[in-house]
N, C-alpha and C. Protein backbone atom coordinates (compact mmCIF):
# COMPACT_ATOMS: atom_id res chain seq x y z
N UNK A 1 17.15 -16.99 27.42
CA UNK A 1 17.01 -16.04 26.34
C UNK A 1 15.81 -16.46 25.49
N UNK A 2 14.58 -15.76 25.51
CA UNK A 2 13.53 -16.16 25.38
C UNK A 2 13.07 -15.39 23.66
N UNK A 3 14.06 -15.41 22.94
CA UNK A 3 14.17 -14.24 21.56
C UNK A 3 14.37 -15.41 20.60
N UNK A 4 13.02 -15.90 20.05
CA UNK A 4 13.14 -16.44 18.46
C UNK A 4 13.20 -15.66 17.36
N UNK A 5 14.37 -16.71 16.69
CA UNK A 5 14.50 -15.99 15.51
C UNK A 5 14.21 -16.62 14.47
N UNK A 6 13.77 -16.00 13.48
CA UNK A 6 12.55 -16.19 11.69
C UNK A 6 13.45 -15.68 11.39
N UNK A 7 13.58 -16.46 9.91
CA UNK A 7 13.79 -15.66 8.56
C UNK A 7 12.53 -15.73 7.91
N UNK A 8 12.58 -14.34 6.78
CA UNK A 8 11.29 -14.36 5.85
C UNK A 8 11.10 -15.30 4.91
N UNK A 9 10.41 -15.80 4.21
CA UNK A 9 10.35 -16.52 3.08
C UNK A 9 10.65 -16.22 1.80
N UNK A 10 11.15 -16.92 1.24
CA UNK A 10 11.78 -16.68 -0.29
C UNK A 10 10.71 -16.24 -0.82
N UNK A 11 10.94 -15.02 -1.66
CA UNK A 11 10.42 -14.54 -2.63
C UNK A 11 8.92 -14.00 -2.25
N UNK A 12 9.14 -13.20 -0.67
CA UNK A 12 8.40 -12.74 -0.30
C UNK A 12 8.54 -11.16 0.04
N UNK A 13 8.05 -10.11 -0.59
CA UNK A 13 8.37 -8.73 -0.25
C UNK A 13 7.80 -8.30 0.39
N UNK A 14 6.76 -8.45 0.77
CA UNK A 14 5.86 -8.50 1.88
C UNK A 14 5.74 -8.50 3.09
N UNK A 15 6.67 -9.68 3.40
CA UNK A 15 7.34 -10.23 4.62
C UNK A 15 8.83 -8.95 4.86
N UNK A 16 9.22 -9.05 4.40
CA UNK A 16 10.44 -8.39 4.38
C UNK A 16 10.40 -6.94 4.21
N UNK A 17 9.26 -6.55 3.49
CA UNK A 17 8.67 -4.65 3.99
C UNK A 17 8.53 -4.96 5.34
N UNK A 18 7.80 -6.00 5.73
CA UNK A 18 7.20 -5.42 7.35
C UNK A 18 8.74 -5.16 7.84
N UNK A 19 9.78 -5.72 7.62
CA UNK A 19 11.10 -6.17 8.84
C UNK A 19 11.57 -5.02 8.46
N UNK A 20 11.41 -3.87 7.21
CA UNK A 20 12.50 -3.15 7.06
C UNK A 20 12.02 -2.00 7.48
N UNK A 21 10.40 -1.88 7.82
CA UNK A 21 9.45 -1.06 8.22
C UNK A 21 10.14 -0.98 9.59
N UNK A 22 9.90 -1.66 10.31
CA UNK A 22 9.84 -2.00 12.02
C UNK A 22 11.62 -1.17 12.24
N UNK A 23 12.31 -1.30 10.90
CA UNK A 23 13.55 -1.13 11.31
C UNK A 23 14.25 0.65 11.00
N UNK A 24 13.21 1.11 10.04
CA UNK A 24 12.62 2.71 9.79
C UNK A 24 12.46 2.76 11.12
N UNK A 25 11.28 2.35 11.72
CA UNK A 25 10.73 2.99 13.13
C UNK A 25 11.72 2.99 14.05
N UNK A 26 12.41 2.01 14.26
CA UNK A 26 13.30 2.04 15.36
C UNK A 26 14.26 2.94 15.30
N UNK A 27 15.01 3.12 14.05
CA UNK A 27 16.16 4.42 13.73
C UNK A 27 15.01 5.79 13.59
N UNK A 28 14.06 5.80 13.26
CA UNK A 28 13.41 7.76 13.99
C UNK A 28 13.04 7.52 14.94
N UNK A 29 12.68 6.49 15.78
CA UNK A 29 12.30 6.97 17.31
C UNK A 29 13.22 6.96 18.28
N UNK A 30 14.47 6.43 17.96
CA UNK A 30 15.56 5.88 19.06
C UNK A 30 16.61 6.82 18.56
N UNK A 31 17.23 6.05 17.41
CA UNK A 31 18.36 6.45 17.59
C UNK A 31 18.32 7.96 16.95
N UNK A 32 17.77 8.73 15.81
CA UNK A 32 17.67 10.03 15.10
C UNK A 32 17.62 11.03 16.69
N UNK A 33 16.49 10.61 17.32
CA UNK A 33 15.98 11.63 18.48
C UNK A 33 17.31 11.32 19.29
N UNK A 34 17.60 10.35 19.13
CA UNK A 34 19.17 10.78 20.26
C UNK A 34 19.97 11.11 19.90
N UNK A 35 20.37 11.64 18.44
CA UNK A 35 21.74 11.98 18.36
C UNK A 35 21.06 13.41 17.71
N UNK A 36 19.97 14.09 17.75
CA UNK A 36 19.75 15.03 17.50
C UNK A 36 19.60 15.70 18.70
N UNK A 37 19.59 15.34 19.75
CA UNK A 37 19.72 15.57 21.57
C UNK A 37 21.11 16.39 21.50
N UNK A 38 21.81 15.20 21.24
CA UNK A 38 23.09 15.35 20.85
C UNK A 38 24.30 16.51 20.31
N UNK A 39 23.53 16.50 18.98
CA UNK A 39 23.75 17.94 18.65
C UNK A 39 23.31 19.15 18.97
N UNK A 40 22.22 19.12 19.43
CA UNK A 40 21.49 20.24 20.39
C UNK A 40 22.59 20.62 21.67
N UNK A 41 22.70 20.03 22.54
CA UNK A 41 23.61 20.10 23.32
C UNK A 41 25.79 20.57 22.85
N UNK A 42 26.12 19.77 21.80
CA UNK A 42 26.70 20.46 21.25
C UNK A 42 27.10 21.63 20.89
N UNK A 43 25.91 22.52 20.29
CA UNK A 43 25.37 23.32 19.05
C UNK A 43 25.62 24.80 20.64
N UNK A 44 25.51 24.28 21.89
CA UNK A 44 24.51 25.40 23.18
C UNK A 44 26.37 25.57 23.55
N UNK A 45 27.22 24.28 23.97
CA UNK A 45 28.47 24.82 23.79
C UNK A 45 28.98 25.05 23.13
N UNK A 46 28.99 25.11 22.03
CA UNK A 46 29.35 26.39 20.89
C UNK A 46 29.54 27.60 21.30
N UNK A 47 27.96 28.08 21.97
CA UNK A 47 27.43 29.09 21.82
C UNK A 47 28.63 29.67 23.14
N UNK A 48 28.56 28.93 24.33
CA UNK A 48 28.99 29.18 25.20
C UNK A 48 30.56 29.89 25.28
N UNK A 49 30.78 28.71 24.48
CA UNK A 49 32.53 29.08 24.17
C UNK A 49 32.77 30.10 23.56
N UNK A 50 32.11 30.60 22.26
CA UNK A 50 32.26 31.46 21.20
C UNK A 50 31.98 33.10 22.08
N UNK A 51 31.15 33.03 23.34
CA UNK A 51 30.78 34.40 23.64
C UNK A 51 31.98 34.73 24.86
């Protein structure tokens, strides 16, 4: 398992924007677009059932 792990440094915001940045990006590119898949697909059997 080749995954080091850092903590940021005290009394650094700087450090700790970048980590919360990286962690924005990962929830809109991953997980938002997949559970908006999600409901899309949902939303079509709706449609299906209701007609």
């Amino acid at each position: 398992n080749d995954v080091e792990h850092t903590k940021t440094k005290v009394n650094s915001p700087q450090t700790n924007g970048i980590c919360e940045r990286f962690h924005k990006t990962i929830l809109q590119e991953f997980y938002q677009v997949a559970f908006r898949k999600n409901l899309y697909t949902q939303g079509n059997r709706m449609k299906l059932f209701s007609n």
